[in-house]
Protein backbone atom coordinates (compact mmCIF):
# COMPACT_ATOMS: atom_id res chain seq x y z
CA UNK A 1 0.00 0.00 0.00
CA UNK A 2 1.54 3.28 -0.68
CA UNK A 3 0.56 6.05 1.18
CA UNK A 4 0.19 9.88 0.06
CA UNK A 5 2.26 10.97 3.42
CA UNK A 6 3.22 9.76 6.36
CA UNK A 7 0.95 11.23 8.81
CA UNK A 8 -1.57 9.32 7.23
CA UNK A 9 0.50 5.89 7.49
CA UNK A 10 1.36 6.41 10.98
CA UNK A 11 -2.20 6.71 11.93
CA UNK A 12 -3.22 3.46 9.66
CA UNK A 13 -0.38 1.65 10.69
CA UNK A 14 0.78 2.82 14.29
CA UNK A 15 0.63 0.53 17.14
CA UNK A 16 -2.91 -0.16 17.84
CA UNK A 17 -4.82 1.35 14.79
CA UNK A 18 -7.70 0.03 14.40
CA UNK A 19 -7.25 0.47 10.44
CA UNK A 20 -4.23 -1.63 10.09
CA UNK A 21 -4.70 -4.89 8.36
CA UNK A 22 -7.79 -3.73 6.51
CA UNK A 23 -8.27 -4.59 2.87
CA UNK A 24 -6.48 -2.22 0.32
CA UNK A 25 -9.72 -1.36 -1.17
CA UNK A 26 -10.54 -0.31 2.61
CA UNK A 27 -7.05 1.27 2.59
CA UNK A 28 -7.99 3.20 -0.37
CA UNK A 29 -11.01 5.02 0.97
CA UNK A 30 -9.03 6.60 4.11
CA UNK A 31 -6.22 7.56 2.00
CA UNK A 32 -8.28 9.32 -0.47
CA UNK A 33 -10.74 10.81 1.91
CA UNK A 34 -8.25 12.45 4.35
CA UNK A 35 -6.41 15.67 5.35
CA UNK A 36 -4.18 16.73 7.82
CA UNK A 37 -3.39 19.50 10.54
CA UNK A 38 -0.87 20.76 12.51
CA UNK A 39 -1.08 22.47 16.21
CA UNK A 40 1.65 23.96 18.22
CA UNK A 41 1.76 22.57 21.83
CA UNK A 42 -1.11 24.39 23.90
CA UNK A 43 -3.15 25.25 20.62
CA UNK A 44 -6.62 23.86 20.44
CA UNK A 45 -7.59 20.56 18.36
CA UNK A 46 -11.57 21.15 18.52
CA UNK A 47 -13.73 22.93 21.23
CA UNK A 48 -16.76 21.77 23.13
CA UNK A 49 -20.08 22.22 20.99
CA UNK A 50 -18.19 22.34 17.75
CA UNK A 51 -19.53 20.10 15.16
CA UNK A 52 -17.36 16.79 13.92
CA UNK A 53 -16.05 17.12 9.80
CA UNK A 54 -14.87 13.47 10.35
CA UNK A 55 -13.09 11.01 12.36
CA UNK A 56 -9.38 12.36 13.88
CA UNK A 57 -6.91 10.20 14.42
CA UNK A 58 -3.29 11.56 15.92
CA UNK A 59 -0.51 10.75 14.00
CA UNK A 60 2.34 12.49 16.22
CA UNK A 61 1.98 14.06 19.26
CA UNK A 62 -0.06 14.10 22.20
CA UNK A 63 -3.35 15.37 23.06
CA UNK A 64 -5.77 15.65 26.31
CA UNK A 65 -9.50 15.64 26.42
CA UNK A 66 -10.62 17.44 28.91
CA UNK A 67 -13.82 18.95 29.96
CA UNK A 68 -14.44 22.49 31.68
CA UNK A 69 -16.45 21.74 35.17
CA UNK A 70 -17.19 24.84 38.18
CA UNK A 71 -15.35 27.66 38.13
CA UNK A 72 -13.95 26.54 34.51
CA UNK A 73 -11.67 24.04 36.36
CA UNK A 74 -10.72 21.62 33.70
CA UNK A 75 -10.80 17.24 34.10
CA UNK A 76 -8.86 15.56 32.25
CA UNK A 77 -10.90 12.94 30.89
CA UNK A 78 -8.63 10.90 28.14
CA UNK A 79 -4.99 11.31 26.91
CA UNK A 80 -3.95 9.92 23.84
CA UNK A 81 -1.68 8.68 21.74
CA UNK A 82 -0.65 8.22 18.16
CA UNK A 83 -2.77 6.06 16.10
CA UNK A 84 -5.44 7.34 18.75
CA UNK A 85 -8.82 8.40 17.71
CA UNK A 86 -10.32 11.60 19.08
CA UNK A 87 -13.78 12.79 19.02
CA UNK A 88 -15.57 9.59 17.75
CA UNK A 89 -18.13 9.08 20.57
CA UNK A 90 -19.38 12.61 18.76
CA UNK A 91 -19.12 11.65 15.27
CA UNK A 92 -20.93 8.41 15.58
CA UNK A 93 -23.83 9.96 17.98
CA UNK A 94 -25.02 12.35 15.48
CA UNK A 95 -23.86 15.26 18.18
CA UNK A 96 -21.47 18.38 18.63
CA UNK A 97 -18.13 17.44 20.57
CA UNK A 98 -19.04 17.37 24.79
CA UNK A 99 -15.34 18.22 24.89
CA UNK A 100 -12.10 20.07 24.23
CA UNK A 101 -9.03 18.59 22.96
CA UNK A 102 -5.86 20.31 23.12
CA UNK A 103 -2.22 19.66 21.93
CA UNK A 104 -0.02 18.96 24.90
CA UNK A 105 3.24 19.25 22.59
CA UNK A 106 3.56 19.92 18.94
CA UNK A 107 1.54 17.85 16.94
CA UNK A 108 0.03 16.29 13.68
CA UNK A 109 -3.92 14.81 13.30
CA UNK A 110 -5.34 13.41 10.17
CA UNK A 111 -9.10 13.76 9.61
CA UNK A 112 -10.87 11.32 8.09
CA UNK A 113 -13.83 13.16 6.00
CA UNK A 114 -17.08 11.82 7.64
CA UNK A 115 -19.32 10.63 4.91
CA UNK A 116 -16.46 8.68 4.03
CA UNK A 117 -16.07 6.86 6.92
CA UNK A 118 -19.60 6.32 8.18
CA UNK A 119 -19.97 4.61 4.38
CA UNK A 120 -16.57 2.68 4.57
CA UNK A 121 -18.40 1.29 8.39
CA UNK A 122 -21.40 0.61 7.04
CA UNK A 123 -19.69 -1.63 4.51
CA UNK A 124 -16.60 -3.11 6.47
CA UNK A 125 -18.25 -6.00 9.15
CA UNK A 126 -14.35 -5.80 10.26
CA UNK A 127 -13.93 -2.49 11.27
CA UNK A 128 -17.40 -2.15 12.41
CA UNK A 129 -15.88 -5.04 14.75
CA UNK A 130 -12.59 -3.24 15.73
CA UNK A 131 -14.65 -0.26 16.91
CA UNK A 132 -17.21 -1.90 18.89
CA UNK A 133 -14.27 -3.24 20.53
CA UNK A 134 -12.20 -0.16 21.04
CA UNK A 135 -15.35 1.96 22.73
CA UNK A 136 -15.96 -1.07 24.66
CA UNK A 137 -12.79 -1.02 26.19
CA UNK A 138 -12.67 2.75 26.58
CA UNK A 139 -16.16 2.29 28.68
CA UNK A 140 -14.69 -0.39 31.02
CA UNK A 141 -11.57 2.12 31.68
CA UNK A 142 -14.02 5.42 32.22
CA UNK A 143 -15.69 3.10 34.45
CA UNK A 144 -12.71 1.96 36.64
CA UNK A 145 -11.41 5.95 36.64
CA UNK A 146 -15.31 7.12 37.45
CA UNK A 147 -14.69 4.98 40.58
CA UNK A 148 -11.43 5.97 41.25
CA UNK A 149 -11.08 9.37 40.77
CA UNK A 150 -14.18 9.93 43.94
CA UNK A 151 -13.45 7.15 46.17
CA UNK A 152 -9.71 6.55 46.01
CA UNK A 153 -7.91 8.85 48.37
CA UNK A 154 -5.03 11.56 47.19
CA UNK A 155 -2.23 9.03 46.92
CA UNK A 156 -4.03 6.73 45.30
CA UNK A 157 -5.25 8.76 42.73
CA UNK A 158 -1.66 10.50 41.94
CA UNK A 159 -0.46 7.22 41.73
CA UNK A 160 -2.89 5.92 39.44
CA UNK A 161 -2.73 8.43 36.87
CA UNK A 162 1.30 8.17 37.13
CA UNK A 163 0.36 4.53 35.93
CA UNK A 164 -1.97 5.76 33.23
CA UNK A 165 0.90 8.09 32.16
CA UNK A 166 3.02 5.05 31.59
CA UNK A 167 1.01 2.88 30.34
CA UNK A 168 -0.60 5.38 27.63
CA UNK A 169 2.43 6.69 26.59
CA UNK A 170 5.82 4.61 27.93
CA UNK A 171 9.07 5.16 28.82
CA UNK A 172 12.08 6.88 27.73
CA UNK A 173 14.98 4.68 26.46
CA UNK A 174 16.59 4.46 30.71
CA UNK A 175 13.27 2.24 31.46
CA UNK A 176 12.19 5.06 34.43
CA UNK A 177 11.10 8.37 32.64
CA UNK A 178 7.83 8.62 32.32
CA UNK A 179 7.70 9.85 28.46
CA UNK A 180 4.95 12.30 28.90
CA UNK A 181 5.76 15.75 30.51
CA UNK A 182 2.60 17.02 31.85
CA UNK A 183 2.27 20.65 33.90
CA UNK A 184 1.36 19.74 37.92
CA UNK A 185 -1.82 21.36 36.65
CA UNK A 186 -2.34 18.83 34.62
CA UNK A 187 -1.63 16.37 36.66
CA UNK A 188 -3.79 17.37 38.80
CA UNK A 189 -6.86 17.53 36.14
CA UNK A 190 -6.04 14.20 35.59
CA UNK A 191 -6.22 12.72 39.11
CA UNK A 192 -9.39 15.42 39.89
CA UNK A 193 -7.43 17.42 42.62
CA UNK A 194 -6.23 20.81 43.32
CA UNK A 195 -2.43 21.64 41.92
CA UNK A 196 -1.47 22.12 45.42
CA UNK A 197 -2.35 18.68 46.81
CA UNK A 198 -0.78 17.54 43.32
CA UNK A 199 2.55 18.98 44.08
CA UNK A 200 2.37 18.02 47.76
CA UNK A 201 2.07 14.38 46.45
CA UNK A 202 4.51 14.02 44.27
CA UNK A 203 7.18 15.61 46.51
CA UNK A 204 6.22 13.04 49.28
CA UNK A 205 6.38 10.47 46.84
CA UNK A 206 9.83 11.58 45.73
CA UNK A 207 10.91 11.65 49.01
CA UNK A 208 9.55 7.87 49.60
CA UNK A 209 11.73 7.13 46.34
CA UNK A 210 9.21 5.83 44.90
CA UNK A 211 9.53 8.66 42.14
CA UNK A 212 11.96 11.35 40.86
CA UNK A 213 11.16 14.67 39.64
CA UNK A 214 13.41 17.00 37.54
CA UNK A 215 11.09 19.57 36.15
CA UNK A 216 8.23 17.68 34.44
CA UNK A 217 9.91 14.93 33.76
CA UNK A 218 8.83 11.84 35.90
CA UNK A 219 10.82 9.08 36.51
CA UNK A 220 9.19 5.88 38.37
CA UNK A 221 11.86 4.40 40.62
CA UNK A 222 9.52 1.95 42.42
CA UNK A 223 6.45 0.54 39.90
CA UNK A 224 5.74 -2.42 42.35
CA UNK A 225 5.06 0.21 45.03
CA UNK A 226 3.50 2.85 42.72
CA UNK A 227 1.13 -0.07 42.15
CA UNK A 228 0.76 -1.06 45.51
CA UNK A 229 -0.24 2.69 46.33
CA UNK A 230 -3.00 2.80 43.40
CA UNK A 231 -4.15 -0.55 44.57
CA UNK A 232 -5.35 0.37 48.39
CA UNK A 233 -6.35 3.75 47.36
């Protein structure tokens, strides 16, 4: 298959797209029914009430989703990565976005025009398959983070999304840094506290050496315990 760029093949074929493997004719109908766009880190992907053009996948870059609560205090409600999807839950209810997305470093989404897509899953048992899948598992973790982020306490909620940081996005090549460098602010959006208490909890858990800070960047000196803190809440 050749491909007219490569944002386009890193979203088909990144780790995790739901479009690799498809037929070429499949193939065929993304590639030709695509664009792409470019944000600078803290620049805005699509705002609450807008109206979908299509389906966005990230090809480089990452991205929260967060939604504006009292006070315009944001919560972080998904981060994601390349060969992620943004915005579908939208697209495929027939409704304007229910939240923002911004660009937590520089960048690159493809959009997938939406006539094209909602055709190509009306025709494709396969992908129709892939994406009953993905938004399943996408409920079961809102679910397990619905319940965590009111009844866990502090700690256990700083450690968790330390966990989701790793797990969404990885390390860096020394096996510790966590390879997403998030403000405390938006650390604490994700784990639904105040920045204070965020930066309070991190420095104990630096001092437990169970982390390291330098700046944003996060290193995880202790998973087991990390784990262990998530765990009992």
């Amino acid at each position: 298959m050749t491909y007219r760029n490569h944002h386009i093949e890193n979203c088909i074929e990144g780790p995790g797209s739901i479009f690799k493997d498809l037929s070429r004719q499949e193939l065929e109908v993304i590639v030709k029914n695509h664009s792409y766009a470019h944000y600078r880190k803290g620049e805005i992907v699509f705002k609450e009430s807008e109206k979908p053009a299509g389906l966005i996948s990230l090809s480089t870059g990452k991205v929260k989703v967060f939604k504006e609560g009292v006070g315009g205090r944001e919560q972080i409600i998904r981060m994601v990565r390349p060969a992620g999807l943004l915005g579908y839950r939208s697209l495929f209810a027939g409704m304007n976005y229910s939240a923002s997305a911004i660009a937590l470093e520089d960048s690159t989404i493809c959009i997938i025009e939406k006539d094209a897509f909602l055709s190509l899953v009306r025709d494709s048992p396969e992908l129709s398959l892939r994406i009953i899948r993905m938004i399943s598992v996408e409920l079961g973790f809102s679910h397990e983070r619905t319940v965590s982020l009111t009844q866990k306490h502090i700690r256990g909620r700083l450690a968790e999304s330390l966990l989701v940081l790793r797990d969404t996005y990885g390390f860096e090549t020394d096996g510790l840094t966590i390879r997403a460098y998030l403000s405390r602010e938006d650390i604490a959006n994700l784990s639904n506290m105040t920045t204070s208490n965020a930066i309070r909890t991190l420095s104990t858990f630096a001092t437990e050496s169970v982390i390291s800070i330098e700046g944003r960047k996060i290193k995880i000196l202790d998973c087991g315990r990390l784990e262990r803190i998530s765990t009992l809440g």
